[in-house]
Protein backbone atom coordinates (compact mmCIF):
# COMPACT_ATOMS: atom_id res chain seq x y z
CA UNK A 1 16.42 28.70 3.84
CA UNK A 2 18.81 31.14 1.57
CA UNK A 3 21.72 31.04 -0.34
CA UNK A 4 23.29 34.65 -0.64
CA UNK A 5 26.47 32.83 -2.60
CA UNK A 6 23.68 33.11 -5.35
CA UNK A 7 22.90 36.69 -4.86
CA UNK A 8 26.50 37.58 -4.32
CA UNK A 9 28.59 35.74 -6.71
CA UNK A 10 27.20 37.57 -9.72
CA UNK A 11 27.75 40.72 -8.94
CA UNK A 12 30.68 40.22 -6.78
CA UNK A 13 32.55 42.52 -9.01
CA UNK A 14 30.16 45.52 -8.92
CA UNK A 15 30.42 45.26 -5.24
CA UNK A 16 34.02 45.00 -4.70
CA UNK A 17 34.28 48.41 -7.08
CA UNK A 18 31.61 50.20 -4.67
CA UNK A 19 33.49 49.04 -1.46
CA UNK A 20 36.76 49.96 -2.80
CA UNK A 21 35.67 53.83 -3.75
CA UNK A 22 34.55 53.92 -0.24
CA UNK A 23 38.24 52.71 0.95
CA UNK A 24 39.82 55.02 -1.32
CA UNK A 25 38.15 58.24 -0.13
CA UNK A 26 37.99 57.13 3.76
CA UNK A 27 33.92 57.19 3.13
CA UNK A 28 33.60 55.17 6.53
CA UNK A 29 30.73 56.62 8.78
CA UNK A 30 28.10 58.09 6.50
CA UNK A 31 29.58 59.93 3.62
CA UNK A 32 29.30 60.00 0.20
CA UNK A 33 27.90 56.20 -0.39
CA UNK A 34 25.00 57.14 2.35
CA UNK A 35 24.13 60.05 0.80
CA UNK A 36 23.99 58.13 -2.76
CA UNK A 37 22.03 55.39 -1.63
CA UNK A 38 19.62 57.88 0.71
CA UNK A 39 19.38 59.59 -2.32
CA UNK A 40 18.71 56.93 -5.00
CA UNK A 41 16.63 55.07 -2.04
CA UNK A 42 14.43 58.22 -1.81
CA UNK A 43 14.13 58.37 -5.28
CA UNK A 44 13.09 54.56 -5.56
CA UNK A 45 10.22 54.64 -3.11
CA UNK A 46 8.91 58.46 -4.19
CA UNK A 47 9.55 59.58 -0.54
CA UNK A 48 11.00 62.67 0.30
CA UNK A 49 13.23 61.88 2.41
CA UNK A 50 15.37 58.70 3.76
CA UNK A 51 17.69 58.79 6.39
CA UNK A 52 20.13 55.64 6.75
CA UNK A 53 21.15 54.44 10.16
CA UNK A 54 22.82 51.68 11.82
CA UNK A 55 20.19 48.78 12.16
CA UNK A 56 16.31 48.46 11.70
CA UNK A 57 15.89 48.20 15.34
CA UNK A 58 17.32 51.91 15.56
CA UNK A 59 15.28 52.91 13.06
CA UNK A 60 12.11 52.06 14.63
CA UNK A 61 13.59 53.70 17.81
CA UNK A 62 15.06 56.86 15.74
CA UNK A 63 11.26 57.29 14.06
CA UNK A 64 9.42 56.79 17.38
CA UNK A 65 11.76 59.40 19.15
CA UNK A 66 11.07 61.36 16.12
CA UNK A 67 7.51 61.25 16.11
CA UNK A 68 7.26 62.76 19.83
CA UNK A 69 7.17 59.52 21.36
CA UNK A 70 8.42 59.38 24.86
CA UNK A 71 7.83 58.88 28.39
CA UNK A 72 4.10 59.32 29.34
CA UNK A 73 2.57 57.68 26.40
CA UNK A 74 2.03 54.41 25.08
CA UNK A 75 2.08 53.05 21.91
CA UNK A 76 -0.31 49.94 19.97
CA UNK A 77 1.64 47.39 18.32
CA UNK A 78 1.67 43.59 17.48
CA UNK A 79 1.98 40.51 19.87
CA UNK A 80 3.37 39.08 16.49
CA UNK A 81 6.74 40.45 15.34
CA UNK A 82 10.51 40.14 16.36
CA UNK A 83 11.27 41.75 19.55
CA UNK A 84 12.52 44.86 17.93
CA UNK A 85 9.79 46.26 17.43
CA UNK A 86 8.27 46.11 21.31
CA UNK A 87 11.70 46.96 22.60
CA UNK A 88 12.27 50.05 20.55
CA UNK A 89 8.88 51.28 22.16
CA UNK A 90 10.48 50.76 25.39
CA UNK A 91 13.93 52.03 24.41
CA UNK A 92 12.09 55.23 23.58
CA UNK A 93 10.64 55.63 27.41
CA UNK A 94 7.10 54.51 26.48
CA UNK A 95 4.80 51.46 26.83
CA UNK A 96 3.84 48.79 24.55
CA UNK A 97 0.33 47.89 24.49
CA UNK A 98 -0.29 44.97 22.56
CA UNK A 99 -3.52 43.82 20.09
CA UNK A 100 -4.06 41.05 18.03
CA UNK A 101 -3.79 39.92 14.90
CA UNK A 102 -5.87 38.87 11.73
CA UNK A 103 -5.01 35.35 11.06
CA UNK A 104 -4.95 35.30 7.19
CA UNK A 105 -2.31 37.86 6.82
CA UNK A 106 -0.83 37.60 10.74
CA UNK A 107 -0.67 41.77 10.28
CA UNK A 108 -2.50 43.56 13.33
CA UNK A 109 -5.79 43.70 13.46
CA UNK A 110 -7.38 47.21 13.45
CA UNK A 111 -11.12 45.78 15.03
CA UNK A 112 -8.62 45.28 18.20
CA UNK A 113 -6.55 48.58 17.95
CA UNK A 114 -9.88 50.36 17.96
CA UNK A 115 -10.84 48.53 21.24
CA UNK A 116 -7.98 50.09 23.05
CA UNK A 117 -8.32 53.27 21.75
CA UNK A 118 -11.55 53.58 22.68
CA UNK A 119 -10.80 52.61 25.71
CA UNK A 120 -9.20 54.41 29.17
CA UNK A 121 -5.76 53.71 29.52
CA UNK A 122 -2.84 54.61 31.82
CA UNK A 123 -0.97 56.64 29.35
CA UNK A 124 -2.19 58.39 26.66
CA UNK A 125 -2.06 56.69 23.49
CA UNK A 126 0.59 58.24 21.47
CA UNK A 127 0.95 56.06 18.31
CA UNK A 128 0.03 53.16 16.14
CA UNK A 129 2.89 50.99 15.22
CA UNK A 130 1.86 48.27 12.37
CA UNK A 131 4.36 46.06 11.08
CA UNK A 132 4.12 45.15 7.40
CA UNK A 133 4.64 41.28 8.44
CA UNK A 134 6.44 38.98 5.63
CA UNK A 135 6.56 41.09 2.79
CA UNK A 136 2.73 42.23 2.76
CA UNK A 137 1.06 45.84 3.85
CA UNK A 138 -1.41 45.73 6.72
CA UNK A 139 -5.03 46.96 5.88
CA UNK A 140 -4.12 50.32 5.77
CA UNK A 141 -7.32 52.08 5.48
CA UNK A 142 -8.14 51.00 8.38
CA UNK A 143 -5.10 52.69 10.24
CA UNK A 144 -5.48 55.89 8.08
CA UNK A 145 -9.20 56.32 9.37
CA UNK A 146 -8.10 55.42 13.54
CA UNK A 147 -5.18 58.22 12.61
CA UNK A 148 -8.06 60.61 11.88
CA UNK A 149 -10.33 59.94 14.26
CA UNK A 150 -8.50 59.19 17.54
CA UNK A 151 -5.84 62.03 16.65
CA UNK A 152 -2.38 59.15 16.58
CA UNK A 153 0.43 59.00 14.77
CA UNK A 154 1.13 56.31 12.59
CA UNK A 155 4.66 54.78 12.43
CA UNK A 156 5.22 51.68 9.86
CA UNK A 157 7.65 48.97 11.02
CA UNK A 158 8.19 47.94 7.29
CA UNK A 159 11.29 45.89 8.41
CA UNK A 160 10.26 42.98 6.37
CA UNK A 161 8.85 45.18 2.88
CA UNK A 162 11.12 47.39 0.95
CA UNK A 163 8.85 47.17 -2.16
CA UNK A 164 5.72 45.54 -1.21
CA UNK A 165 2.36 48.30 -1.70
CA UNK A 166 -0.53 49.04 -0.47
CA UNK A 167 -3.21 50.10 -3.37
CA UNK A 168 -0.28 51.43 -5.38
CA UNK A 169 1.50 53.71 -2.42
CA UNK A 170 4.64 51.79 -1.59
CA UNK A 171 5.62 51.12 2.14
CA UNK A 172 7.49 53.09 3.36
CA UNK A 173 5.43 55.94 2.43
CA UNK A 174 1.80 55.16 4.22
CA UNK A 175 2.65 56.61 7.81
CA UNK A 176 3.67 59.62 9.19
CA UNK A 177 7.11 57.86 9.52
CA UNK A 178 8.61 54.13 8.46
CA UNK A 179 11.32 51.75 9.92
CA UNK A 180 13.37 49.72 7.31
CA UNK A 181 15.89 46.79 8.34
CA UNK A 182 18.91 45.94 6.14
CA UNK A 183 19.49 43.31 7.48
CA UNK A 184 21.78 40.35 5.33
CA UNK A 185 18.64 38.14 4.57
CA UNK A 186 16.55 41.26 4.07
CA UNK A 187 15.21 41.20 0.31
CA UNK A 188 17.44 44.73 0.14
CA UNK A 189 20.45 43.70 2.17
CA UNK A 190 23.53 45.27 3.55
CA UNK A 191 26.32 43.03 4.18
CA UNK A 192 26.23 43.57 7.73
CA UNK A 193 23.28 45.76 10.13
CA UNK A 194 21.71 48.49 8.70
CA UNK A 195 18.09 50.29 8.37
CA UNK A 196 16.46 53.33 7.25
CA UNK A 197 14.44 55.91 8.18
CA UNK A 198 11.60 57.35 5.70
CA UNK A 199 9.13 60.16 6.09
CA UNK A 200 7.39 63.24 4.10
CA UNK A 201 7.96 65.08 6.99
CA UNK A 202 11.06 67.14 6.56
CA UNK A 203 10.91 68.32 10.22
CA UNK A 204 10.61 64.86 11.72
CA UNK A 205 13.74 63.82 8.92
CA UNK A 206 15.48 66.95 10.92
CA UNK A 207 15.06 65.30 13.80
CA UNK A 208 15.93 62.00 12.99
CA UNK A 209 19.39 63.08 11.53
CA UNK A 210 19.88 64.94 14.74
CA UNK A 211 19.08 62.03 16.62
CA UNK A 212 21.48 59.53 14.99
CA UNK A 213 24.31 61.89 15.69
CA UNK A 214 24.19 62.12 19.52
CA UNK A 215 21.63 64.76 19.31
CA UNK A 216 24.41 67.16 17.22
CA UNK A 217 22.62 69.74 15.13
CA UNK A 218 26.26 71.42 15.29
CA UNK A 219 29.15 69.59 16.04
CA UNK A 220 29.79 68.67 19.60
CA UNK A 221 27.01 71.05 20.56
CA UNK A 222 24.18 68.57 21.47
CA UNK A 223 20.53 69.85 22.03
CA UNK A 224 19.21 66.19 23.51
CA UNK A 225 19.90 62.97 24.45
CA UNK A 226 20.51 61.40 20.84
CA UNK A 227 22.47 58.01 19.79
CA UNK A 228 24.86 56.52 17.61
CA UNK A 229 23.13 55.24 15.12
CA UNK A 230 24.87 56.25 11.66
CA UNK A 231 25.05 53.75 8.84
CA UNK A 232 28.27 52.80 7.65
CA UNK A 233 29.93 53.89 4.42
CA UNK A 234 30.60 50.60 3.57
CA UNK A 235 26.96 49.23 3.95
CA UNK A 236 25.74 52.22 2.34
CA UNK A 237 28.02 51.37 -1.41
CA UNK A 238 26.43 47.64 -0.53
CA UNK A 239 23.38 49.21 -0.21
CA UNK A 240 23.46 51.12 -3.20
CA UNK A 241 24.23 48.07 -5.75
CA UNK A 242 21.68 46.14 -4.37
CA UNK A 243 18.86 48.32 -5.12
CA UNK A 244 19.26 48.67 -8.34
CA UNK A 245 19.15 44.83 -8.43
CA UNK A 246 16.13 44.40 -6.48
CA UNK A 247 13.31 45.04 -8.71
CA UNK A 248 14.11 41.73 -10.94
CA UNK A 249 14.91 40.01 -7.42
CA UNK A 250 11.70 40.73 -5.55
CA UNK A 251 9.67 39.99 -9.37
CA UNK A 252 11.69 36.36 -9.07
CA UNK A 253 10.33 36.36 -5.55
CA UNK A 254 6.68 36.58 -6.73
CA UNK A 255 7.07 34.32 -9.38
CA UNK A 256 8.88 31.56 -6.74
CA UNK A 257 5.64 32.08 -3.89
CA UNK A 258 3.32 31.79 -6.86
CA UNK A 259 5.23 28.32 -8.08
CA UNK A 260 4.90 27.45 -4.78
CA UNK A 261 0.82 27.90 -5.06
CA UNK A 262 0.51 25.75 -7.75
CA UNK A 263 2.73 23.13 -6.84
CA UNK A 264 0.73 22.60 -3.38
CA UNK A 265 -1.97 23.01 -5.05
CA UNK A 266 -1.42 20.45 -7.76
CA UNK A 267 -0.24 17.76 -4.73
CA UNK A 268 -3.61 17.69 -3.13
CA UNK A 269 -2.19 19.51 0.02
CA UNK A 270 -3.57 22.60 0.49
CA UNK A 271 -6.79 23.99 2.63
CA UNK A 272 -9.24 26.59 2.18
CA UNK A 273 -10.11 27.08 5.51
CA UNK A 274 -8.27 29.62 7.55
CA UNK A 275 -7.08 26.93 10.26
CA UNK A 276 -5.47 23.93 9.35
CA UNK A 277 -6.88 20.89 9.09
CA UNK A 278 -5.08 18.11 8.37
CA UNK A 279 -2.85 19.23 5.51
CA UNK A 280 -1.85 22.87 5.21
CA UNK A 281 -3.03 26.32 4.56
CA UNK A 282 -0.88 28.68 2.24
CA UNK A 283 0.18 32.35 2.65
CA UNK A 284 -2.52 34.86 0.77
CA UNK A 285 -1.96 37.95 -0.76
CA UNK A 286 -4.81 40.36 -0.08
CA UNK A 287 -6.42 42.42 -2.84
CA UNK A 288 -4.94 45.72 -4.00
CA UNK A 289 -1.86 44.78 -2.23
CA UNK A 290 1.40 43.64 -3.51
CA UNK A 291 3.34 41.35 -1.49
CA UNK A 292 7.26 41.21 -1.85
CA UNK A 293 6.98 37.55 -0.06
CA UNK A 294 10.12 38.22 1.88
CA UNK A 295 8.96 35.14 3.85
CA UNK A 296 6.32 32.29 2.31
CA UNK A 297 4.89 31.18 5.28
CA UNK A 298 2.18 28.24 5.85
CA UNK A 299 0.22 26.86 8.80
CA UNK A 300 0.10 23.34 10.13
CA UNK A 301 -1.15 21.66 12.71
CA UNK A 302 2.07 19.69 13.46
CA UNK A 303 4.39 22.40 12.90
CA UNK A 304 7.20 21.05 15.27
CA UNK A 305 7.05 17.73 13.36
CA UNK A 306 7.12 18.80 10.04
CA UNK A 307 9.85 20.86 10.37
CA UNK A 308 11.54 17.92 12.15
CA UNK A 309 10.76 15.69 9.17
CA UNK A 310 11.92 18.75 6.67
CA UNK A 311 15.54 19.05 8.63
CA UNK A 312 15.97 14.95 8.66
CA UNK A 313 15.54 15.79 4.58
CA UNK A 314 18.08 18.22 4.59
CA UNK A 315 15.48 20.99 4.07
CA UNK A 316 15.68 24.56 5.75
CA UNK A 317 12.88 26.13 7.57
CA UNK A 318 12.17 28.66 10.30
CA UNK A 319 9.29 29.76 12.81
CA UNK A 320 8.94 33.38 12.69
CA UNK A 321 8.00 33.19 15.82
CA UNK A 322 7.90 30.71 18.08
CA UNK A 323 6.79 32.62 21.14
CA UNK A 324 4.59 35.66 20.73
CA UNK A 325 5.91 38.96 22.26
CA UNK A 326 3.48 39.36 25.41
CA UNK A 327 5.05 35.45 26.32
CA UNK A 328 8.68 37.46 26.37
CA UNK A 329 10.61 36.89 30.05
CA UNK A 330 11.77 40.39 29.39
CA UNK A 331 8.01 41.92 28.87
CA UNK A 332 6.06 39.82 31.78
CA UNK A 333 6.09 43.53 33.42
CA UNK A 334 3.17 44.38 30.65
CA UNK A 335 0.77 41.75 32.66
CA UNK A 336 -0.36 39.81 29.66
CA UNK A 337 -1.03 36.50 30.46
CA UNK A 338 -1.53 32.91 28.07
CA UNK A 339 -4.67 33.48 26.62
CA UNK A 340 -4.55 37.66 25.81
CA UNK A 341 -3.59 37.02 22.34
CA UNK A 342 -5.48 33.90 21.02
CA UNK A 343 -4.62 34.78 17.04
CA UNK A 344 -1.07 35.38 17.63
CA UNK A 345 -0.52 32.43 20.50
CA UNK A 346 -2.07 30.04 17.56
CA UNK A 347 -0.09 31.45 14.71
CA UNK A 348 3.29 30.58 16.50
CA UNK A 349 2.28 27.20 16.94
CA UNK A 350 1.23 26.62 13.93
CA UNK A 351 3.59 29.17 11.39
CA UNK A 352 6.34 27.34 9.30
CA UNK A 353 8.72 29.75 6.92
CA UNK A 354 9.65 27.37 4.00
CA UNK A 355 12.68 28.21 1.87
CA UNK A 356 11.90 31.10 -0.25
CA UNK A 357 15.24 33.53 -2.39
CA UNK A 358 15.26 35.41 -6.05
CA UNK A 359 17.75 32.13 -7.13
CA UNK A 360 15.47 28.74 -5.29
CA UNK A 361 15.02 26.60 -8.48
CA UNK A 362 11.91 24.81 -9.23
CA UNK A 363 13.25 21.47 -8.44
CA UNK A 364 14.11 23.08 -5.37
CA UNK A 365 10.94 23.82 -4.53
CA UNK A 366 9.69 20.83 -5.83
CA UNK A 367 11.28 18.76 -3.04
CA UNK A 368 9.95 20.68 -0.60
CA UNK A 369 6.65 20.17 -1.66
CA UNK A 370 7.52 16.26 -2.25
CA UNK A 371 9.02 16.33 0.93
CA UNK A 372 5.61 18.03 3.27
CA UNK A 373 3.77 15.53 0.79
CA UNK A 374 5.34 12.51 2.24
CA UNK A 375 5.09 13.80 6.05
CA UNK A 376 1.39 14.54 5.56
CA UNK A 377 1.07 10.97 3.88
């Protein structure tokens, strides 16, 4: 599914130089290889500010807590996501309410968020939580205009899409607030947990640097219940090396997802429909967005089998995700039966992540392709 020897190897000098200036001046929690890649990170997405932290999953949690976000509201998110994103929601004292999604782009579906707002509900509706799924914006419009209208914030879980766009405005920089993950098969990786905090607010940045520091706006004076969540020094000189690499990376990206088109394409496989047939249906990249195709992700009917067939061939792959969220032993307490969801209960039976890194080779890809020829044959 990845080979970070690839990444890694060439610039394994570059990064041994960054982590050894952090050793040398004790840079270890925070410091000055955060602030350098807060700053140059800022810089890169035109945000004002960016706040690094321990782990995506804090980050969500930091820029809900931020946000106002807290017992005795509720929050809209996706069925269709890792678990993070539902459990920060609860970390922060509130509850999830779930929609779901548009089965092109498996991003949540706004018709459905509109439902609930419209609706009654328990707890006041504090927040929209979107999550830029697989490298690709959700139809942001149609947040921006629920934002205005029902009076919400909006907080982008843009985990998976440090440089993808929506109509020119990176991610990142849609909401009111944004969640990144640095996670080690991220496309802008730390070599270890990390994430990211980004907003135009400066008082809700305030906040979330308070908040990552046990609630400290003075040392050992703490005005709230805060966390640890402070990004390492070392992550941060990791962090800092690979952004300036990942332009060319996510552009090799692209130009691996759109090989990937035309060899499908070219082997008879592919289907126009939006379910799948009897051969498969590939990713899409909706106008005036720009996907960073952090995953390249197809549906099939006999997911389980192909990716069988693909690991018998020696062939990585990966369901992202097998069971939606609602279907989670740990959130049965939300009440959501088999059946609430019927978009995102299909897409994890039918999703299938195929290999997809800035290094893959053609002839890489080729054999995957050969090899989902000869299954469907």
């Amino acid at each position: 599914m990845l080979d970070l020897a690839r990444q890694f190897t060439p610039i394994r000098e570059e990064l041994l130089a960054a982590l050894a200036n952090a050793l040398d001046n004790r840079q270890f929690i925070l410091g000055q290889p955060v602030a350098d890649f807060e700053a140059a990170a800022a810089q890169s997405l035109g945000v004002a500010e960016a706040i690094g932290c321990s782990s995506g999953t804090d980050a969500i949690w930091l820029a809900l807590a931020a946000a106002g976000i807290g017992p005795g509201c509720s929050v809209i998110t996706t069925p269709f996501s890792f678990f993070a994103s539902t459990s920060a929601i609860v970390r922060a004292g509130a509850r999830p309410f779930l929609s779901d999604i548009d089965p092109v782009t498996f991003n949540l579906a706004p018709a459905g968020v509109e439902k609930l707002l419209q609706e009654t509900q328990s707890t006041p509706i504090g927040a929209i939580l979107p999550v830029h799924l697989y490298g690709q914006c959700v139809d942001w419009t149609s947040f921006a205009r629920l934002k205005e209208e029902y009076g919400v914030a909006l907080v982008e879980d843009a985990a998976q899409a440090w440089g993808a766009s929506y109509e020119g405005r990176p991610a990142g920089t849609l909401g009111d607030i944004a969640a990144f993950s640095f996670y080690p098969t991220k496309n802008l990786n730390a070599a270890g947990d990390a994430g990211m905090v980004t907003t135009n607010n400066a008082q809700l940045a305030e906040r979330v640097r308070m908040l990552r520091q046990h609630g400290m706006r003075e040392r050992y004076h703490h005005d709230e219940m805060g966390w640890n969540a402070r990004m390492d020094g070392f992550q941060g000189a990791v962090l800092s090396v690979n952004l300036r690499h990942l332009p060319q990376r996510n552009q090799q990206r692209r130009k691996a997802a759109l090989r990937y088109h035309s060899l499908f394409a070219a082997a008879g496989l592919t289907e126009s429909a939006t379910y799948p047939a009897h051969g498969i249906v590939l990713p899409k990249e909706m106008a005036g967005r720009h996907h960073i195709w952090h995953q390249y992700v197809i549906r099939t009917c006999r997911r389980d089998e192909l990716r069988a067939f693909l690991t018998s061939r020696q062939i990585g792959s990966e369901i992202y995700y097998p069971s939606p969220l609602h279907r989670q032993k740990a959130l049965e307490y939300l009440g959501y039966a088999e059946g609430s969801f019927p978009e995102a209960e299909r897409a994890a039976r039918e999703v299938l992540a195929l290999p997809i890194f800035p290094e893959i080779r053609a002839d890489e890809q080729q054999c995957v392709v050969n090899a989902i020829a000869d299954f469907l044959s």
